[in-house]
Protein backbone atom coordinates (compact mmCIF):
# COMPACT_ATOMS: atom_id res chain seq x y z
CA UNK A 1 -10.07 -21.85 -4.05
CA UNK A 2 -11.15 -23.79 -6.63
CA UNK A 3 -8.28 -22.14 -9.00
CA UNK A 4 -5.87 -23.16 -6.30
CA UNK A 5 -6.59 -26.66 -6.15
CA UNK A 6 -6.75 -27.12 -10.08
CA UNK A 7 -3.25 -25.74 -10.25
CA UNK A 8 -1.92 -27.85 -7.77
CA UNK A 9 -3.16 -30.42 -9.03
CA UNK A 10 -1.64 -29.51 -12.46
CA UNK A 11 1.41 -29.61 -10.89
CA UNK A 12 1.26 -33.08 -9.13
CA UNK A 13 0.01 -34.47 -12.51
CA UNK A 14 3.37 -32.94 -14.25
CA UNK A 15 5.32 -34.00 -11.55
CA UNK A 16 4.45 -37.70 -11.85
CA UNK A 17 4.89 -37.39 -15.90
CA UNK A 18 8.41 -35.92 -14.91
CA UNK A 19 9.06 -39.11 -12.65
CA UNK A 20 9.99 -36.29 -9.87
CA UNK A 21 9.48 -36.41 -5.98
CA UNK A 22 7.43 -33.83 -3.90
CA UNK A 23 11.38 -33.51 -2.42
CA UNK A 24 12.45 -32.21 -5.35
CA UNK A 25 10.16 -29.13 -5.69
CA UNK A 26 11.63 -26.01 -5.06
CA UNK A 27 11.66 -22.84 -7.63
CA UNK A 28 13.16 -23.67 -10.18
CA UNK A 29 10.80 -26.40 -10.74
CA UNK A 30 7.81 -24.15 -10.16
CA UNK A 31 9.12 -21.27 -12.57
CA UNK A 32 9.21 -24.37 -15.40
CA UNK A 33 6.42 -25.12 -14.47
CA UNK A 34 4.59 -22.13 -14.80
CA UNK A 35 6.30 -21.78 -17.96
CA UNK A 36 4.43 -24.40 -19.72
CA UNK A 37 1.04 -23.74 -17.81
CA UNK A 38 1.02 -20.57 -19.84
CA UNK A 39 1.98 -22.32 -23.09
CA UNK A 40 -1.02 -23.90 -22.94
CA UNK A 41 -3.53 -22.19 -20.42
CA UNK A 42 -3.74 -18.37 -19.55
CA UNK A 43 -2.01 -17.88 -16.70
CA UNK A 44 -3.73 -15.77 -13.80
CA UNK A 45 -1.95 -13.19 -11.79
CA UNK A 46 -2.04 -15.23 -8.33
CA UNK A 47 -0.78 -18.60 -10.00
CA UNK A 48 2.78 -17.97 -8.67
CA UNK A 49 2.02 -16.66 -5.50
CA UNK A 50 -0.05 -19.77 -4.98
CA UNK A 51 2.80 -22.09 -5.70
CA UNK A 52 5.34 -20.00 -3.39
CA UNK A 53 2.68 -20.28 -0.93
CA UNK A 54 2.66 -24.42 -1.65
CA UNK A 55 6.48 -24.21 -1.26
CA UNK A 56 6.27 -22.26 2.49
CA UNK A 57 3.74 -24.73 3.45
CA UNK A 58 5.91 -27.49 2.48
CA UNK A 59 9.16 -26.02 4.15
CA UNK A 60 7.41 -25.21 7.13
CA UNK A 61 6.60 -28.99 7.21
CA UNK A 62 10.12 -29.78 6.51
CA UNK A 63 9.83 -31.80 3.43
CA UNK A 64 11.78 -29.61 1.74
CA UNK A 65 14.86 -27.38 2.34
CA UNK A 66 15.00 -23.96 3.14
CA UNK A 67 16.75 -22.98 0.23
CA UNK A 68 14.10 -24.04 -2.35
CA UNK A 69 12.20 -20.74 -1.59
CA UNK A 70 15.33 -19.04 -2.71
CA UNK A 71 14.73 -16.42 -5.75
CA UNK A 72 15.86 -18.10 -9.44
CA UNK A 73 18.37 -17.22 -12.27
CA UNK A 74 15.31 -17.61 -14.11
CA UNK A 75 14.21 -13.80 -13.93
CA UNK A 76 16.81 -11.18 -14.29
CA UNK A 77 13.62 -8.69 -13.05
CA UNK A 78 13.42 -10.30 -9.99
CA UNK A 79 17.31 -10.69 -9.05
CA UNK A 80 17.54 -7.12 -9.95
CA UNK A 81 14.69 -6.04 -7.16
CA UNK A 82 15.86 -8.39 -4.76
CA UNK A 83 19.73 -6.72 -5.36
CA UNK A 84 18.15 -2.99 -5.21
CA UNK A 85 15.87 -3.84 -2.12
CA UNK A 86 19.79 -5.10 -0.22
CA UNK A 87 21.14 -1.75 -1.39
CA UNK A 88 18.43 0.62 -0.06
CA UNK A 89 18.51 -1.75 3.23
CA UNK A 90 22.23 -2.01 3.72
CA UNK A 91 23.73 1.08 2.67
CA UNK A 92 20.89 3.63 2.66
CA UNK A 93 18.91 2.48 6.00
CA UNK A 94 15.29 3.03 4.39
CA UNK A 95 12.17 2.23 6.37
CA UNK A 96 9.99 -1.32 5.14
CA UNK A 97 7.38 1.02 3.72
CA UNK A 98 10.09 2.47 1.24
CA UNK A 99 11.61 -1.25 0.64
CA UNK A 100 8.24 -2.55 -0.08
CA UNK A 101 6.72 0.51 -2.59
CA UNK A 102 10.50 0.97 -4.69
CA UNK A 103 10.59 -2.56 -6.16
CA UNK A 104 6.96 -2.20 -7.75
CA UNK A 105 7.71 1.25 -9.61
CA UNK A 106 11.20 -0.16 -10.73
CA UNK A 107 9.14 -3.07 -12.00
CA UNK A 108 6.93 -0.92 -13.78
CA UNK A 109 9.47 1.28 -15.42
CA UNK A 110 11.48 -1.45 -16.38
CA UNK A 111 9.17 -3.62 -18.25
CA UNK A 112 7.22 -0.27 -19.94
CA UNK A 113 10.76 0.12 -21.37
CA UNK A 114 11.48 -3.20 -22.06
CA UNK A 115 8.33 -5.23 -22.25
CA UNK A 116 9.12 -8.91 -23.30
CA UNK A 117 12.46 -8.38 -24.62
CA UNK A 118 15.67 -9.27 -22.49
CA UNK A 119 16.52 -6.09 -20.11
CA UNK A 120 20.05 -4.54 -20.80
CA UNK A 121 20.71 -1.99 -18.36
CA UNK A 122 23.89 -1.04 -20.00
CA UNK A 123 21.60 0.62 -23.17
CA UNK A 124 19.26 3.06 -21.45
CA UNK A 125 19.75 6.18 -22.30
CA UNK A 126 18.37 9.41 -20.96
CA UNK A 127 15.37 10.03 -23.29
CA UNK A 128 14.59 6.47 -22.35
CA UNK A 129 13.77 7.79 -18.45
CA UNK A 130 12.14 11.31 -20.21
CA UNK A 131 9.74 9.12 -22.86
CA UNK A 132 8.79 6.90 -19.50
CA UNK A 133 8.14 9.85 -17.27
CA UNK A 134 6.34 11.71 -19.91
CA UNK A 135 3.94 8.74 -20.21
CA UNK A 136 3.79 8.00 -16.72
CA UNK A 137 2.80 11.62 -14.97
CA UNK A 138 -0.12 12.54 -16.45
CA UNK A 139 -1.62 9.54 -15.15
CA UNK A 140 -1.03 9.34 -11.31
CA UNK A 141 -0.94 12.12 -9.10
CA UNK A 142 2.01 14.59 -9.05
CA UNK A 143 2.58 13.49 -5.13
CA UNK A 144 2.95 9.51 -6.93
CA UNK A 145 4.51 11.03 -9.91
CA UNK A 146 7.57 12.65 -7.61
CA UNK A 147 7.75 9.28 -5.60
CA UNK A 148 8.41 7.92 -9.27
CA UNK A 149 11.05 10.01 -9.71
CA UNK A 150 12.81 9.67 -6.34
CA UNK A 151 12.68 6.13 -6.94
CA UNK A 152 14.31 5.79 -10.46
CA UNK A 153 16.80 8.61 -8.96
CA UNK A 154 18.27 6.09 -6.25
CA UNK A 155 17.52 3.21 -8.58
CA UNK A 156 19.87 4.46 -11.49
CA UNK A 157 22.65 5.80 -8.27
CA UNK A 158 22.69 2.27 -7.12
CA UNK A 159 23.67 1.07 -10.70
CA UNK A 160 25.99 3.61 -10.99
CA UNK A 161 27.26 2.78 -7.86
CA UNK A 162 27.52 -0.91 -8.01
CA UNK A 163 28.81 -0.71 -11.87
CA UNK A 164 26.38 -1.80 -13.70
CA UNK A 165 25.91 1.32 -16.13
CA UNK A 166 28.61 3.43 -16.76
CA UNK A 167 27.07 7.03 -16.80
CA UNK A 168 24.88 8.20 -13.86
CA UNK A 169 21.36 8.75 -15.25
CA UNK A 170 19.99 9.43 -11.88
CA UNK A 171 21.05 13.04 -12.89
CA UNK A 172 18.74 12.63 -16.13
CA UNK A 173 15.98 11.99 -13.99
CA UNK A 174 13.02 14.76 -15.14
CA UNK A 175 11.82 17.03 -11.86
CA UNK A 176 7.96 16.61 -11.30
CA UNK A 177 6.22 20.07 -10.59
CA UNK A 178 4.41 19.45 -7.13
CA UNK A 179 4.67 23.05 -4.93
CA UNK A 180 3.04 23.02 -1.50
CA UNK A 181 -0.35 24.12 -0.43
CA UNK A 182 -1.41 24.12 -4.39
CA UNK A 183 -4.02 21.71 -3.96
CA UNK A 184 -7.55 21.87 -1.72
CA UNK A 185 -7.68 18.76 0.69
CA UNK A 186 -10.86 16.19 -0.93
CA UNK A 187 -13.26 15.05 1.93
CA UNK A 188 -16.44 14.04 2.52
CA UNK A 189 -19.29 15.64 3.74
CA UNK A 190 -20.24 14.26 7.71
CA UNK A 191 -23.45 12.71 5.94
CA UNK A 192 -21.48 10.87 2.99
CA UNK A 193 -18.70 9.40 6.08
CA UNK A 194 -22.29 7.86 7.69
CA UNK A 195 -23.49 6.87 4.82
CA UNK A 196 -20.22 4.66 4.01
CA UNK A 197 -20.02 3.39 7.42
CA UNK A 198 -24.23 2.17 7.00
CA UNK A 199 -22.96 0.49 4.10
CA UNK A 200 -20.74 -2.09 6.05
CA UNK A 201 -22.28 -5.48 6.47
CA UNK A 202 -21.86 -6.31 9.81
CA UNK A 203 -23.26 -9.18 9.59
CA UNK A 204 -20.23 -10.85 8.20
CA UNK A 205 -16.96 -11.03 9.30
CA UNK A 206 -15.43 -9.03 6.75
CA UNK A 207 -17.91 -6.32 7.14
CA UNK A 208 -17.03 -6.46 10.65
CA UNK A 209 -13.58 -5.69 9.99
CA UNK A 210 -13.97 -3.57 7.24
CA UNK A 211 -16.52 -1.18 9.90
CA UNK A 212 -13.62 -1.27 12.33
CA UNK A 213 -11.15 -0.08 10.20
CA UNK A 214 -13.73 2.89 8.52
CA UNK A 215 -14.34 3.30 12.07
CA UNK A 216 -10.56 4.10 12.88
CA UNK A 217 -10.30 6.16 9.90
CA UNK A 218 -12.66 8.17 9.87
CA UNK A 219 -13.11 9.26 13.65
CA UNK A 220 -9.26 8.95 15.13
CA UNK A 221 -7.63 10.39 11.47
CA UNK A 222 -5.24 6.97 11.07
CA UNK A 223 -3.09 6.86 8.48
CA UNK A 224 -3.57 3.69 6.31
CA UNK A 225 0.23 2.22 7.71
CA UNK A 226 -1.03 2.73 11.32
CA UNK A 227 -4.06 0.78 10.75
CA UNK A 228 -1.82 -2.09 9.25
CA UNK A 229 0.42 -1.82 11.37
CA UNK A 230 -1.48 -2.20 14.72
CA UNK A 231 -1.20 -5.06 17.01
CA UNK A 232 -3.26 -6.62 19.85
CA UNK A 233 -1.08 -5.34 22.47
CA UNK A 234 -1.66 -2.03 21.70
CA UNK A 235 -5.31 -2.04 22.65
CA UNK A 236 -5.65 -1.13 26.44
CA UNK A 237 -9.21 -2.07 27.40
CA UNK A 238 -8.31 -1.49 30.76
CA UNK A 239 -7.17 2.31 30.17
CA UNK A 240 -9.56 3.14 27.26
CA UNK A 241 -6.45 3.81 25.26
CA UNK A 242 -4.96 2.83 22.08
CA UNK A 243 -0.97 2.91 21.25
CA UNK A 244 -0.81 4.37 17.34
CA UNK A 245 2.26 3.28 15.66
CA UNK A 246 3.09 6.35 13.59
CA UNK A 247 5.60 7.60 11.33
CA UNK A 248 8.65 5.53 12.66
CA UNK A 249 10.02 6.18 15.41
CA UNK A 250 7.28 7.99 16.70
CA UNK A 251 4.16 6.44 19.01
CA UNK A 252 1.50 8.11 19.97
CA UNK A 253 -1.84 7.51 22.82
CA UNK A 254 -4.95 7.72 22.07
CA UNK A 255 -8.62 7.97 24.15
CA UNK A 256 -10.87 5.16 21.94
CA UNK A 257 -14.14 6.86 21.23
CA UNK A 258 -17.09 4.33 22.08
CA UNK A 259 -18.05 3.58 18.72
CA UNK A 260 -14.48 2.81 17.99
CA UNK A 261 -14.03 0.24 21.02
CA UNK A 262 -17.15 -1.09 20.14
CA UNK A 263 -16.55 -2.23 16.63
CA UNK A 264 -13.02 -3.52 17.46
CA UNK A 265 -14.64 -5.80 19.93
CA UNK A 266 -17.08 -7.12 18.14
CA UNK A 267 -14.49 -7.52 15.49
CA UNK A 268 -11.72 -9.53 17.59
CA UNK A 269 -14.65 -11.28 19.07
CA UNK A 270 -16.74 -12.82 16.14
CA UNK A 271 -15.09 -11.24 12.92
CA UNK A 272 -11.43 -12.23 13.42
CA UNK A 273 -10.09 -15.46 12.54
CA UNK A 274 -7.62 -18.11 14.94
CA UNK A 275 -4.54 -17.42 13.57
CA UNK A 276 -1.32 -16.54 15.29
CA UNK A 277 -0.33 -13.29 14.10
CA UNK A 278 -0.47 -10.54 16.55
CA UNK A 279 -1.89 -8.13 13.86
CA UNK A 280 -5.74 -6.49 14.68
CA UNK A 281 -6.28 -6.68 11.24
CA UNK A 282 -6.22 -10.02 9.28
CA UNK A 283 -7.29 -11.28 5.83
CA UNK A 284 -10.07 -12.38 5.26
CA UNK A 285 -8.85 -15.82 3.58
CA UNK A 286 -6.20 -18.09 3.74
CA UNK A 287 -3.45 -17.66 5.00
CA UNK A 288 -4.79 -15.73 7.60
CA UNK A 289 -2.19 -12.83 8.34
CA UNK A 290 -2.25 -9.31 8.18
CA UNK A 291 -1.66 -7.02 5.75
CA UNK A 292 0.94 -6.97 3.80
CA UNK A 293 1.19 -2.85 3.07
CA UNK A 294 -0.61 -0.22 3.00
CA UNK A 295 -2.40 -0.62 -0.09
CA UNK A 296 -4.87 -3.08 1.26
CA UNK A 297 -6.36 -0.44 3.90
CA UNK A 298 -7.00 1.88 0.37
CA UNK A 299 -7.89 -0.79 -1.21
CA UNK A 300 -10.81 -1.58 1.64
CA UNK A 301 -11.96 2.31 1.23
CA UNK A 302 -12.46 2.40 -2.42
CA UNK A 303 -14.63 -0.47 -1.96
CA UNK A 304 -16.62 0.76 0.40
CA UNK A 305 -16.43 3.84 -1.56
CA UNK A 306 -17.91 1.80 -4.50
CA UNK A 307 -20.52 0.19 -2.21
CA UNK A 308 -21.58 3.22 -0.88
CA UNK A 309 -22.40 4.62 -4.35
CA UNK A 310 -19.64 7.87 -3.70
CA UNK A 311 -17.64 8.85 -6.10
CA UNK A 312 -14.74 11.15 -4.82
CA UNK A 313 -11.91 12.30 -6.95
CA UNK A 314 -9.47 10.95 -4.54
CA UNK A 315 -10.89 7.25 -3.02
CA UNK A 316 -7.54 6.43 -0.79
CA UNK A 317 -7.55 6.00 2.98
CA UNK A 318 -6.50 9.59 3.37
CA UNK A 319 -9.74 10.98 2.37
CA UNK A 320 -11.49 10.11 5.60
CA UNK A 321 -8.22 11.81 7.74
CA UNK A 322 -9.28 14.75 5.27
CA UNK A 323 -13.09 14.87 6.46
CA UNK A 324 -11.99 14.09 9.66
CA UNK A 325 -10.19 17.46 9.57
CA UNK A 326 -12.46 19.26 8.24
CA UNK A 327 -15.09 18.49 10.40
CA UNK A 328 -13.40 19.52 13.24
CA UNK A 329 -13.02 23.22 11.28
CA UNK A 330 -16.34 23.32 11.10
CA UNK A 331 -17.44 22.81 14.57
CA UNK A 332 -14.86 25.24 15.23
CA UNK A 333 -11.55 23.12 16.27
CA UNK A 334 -8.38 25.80 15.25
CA UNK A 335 -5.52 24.52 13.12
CA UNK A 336 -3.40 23.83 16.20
CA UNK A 337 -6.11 21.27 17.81
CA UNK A 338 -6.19 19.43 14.54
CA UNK A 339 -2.66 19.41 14.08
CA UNK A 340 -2.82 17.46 17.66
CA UNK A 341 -5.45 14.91 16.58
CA UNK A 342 -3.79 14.10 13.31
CA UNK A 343 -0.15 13.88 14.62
CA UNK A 344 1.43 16.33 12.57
CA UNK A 345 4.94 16.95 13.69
CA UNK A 346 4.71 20.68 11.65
CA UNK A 347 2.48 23.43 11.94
CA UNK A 348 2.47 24.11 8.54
CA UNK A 349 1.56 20.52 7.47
CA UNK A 350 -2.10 21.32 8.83
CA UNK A 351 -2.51 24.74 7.06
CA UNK A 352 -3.26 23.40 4.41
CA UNK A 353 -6.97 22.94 5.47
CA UNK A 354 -7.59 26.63 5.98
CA UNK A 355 -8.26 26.37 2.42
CA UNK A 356 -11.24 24.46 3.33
CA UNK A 357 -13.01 26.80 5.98
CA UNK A 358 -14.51 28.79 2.84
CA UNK A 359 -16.69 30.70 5.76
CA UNK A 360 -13.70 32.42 7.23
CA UNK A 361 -11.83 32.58 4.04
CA UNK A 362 -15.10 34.94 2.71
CA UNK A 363 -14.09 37.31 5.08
CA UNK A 364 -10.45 37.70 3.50
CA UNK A 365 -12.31 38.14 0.12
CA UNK A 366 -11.54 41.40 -1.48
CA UNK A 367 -14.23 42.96 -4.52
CA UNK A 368 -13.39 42.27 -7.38
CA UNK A 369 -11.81 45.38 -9.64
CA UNK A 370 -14.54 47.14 -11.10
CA UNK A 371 -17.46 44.90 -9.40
CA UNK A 372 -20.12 45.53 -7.59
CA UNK A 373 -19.46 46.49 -3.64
C-alpha cells in the first residue's frame, strides 16, 4: 500500500511540474511516465498495473474518458497480444481460459528472442522457434511444453494469415514428446491432505478462504477454473447442493459434504469482503474481485504446500484431485465411480490411476526371468 501511494504521488508531483490536469491523464501519459520512474528508480512489477488501476478508478468516476484506458503505440508487444487475442476470439472461437494463457507464452517467446531490442517479426526464422523450444522444454513440464507449442503454432498461422510474415513457420514449430498414460498421477498421502488443511489459519480471513478452497479441492476433486469460476448463486443451502461450472459447456450437481458447507459459510460469513462481485472467491486486497485465472487457485496450494512443510514434485491445484482419486482406490471405489466424482467425460481419462493401486497391480506382476519364484 505504501508502494501505491508513493507512486501516485510521484505522479501528481510530475504532473504539476508538467503544468498538466488530472483530465489529461490517460496512457500515454502513464507509459511516459513510467518511463522516467525507471530512469531514475527501479521499477517494480505492479507499478503499471497500479496506475491502470488509478486510470479505472478515475473513469469510473468520470473525470476522464473512456478511451484513456485504451492500449498505446507505445509497445509494439502489447498491440501485438491485444491483435492475436481478436484473432483467436473472432475467427477461431477459443474459450477465455485459452485467450487469457496464449498472450503470456507469446510474451515470453517473444522477448527470450528479442529481449530489449525492437521486435521484427518479418526476421524470425525457423531455428529461431527450435533454439527457443530447445531452451524452453526442459524446464516446464512436457503437458506446458506442448501448450507452448500449440500456442506459437496458431500464433505464427495468424501472422501468416494476416500478412505479417511471409513464410508460415507454424509448420517449423518442433513436436513435444508427451504419449498418454506415461506418467504416474503425484498425490498425497490422506495424512499429508490433513496436515495441509491444519495448517490454514482460520483465524483470519484469508485463512478462511484459503480452508474453503483446500476444502473444495481436496474432498469434491475441483479443478482450479471451477473453483474460480464459482458464483454465489450456485450454492443451494436449501438443497445441500452445489452447481460446478466445468469444462464449458458442461455443469454439473453436487451433494456438499459437511465440512465443505461448513467452511464456505464461515467464509461468506466473516472471511469475505463487501464487494459486489458475485464471485465465492475474492482477493484478499483491494480491489476486491475475484480471481482473475486459474493460476491464483495454484498459486494458493503451493503456499499452503510451503506452509505445510510438503514438498511434492508437482505443487498445482491438481494434486489434491490426484489424492482425492486415489483415496477413493484405496477404500475400494472402481475406476468408473471415480470417473463420476471427478467429471471425466472419458473412461480412459481415469485409467490412468490404476497405475496407482500398486496392491492390485502386484497381482499382475510376473517373476522376473531367472529370479527367484
Amino acid at each position: 500500500m505504501r508502494r501505491k501511494q508513493w507512486l501516485v504521488n510521484k505522479l501528481s508531483q510530475w504532473f504539476s511540474q508538467q503544468s498538466l490536469k488530472v483530465e489529461e491523464l490517460n496512457a500515454q501519459k502513464m507509459d511516459q511516465f513510467i518511463k522516467l520512474q525507471g530512469v531514475k528508480v527501479t521499477a517494480r512489477r505492479g507499478d503499471r498495473m497500479t496506475l491502470r488501476l488509478l486510470l479505472q478508478h478515475l473513469e469510473n468516476l468520470g473525470i476522464i474518458p473512456s478511451s484513456s484506458l485504451e492500449r498505446t503505440e507505445d509497445s509494439i508487444l502489447d498491440r501485438i497480444e491485444q491483435d492475436f487475442v481478436k484473432y483467436l476470439a473472432q475467427e477461431r472461437g477459443l474459450s477465455q481460459v485459452t485467450l487469457i494463457r496464449y498472450p503470456a507464452m507469446v510474451r515470453r517467446f517473444l522477448t527470450g528472442h528479442f529481449g530489449q531490442n525492437t521486435i521484427q517479426m518479418e526476421i524470425l526464422k525457423a531455428t529461431d522457434i527450435t533454439r527457443f523450444m530447445l531452451g524452453y522444454v526442459p524446464t516446464v513440464k512436457r503437458s506446458t511444453a506442448r501448450l507452448m507449442a500449440t500456442c506459437l503454432r496458431a500464433f505464427f498461422r495468424y501472422l501468416y494469415v494476416d500478412g505479417i510474415i511471409s513464410i508460415n513457420l507454424a509448420e517449423f514449430v518442433p513436436t513435444v514428446a508427451d504419449w498418454r498414460m506415461t506418467d504416474i498421477p503425484k498425490f498425497l498421502e490422506p495424512e499429508e491432505v490433513k496436515l495441509l488443511l491444519d495448517h490454514c489459519d482460520q483465524r483470519s480471513k484469508a485463512g478462511q478462504r484459503d480452508y474453503a478452497i483446500l476444502l473444495l479441492l481436496a474432498r469434491l476433486g475441483l479443478r482450479a477454473g471451477e473453483v474460480t469460476k464459482m458464483k454465489l448463486d450456485d450454492i443451494n443451502w436449501e438443497s445441500g447442493e452445489l452447481l460446478i461450472r466445468g469444462k464449458e459447456p458442461h455443469t454439473d450437481r453436487f451433494p456438499i459434504p459437511y465440512d465443505v458447507g461448513n467452511a464456505l459459510a464461515t467464509y461468506l460469513q466473516q472471511g469475505r469482503p463487501s464487494c459486489s462481485t458475485r464471485r465465492v472467491f475474492v482477493r484478499t486486497k483491494a480491489p476486491y474481485q475475484g480471481f482473475s485465472s486459474s493460476v491464483a487457485v495454484c498459486d494458493l496450494v503451493q503456499r499452503a504446500l510451503l506452509r505445510a512443510d510438503l514438498h511434492p514434485t508437482h505443487k498445482g491445484a491438481h494434486l489434491l484431485r490426484h489424492s482425492l482419486a486415489k483415496k477413493m482406490l484405496c477404500q475400494g471405489a472402481s475406476l468408473v465411480e471415480i470417473g463420476e466424482v471427478l467429471r471425466h467425460r472419458l473412461v480412459q481419462t481415469t485409467e490412468i490411476y490404476a497405475k496407482v493401486d500398486m496392491m492390485a497391480l502386484q497381482s499382475l506382476a510376473q517373476p522376473w526371468p531367472g529370479g527367484e519364484v
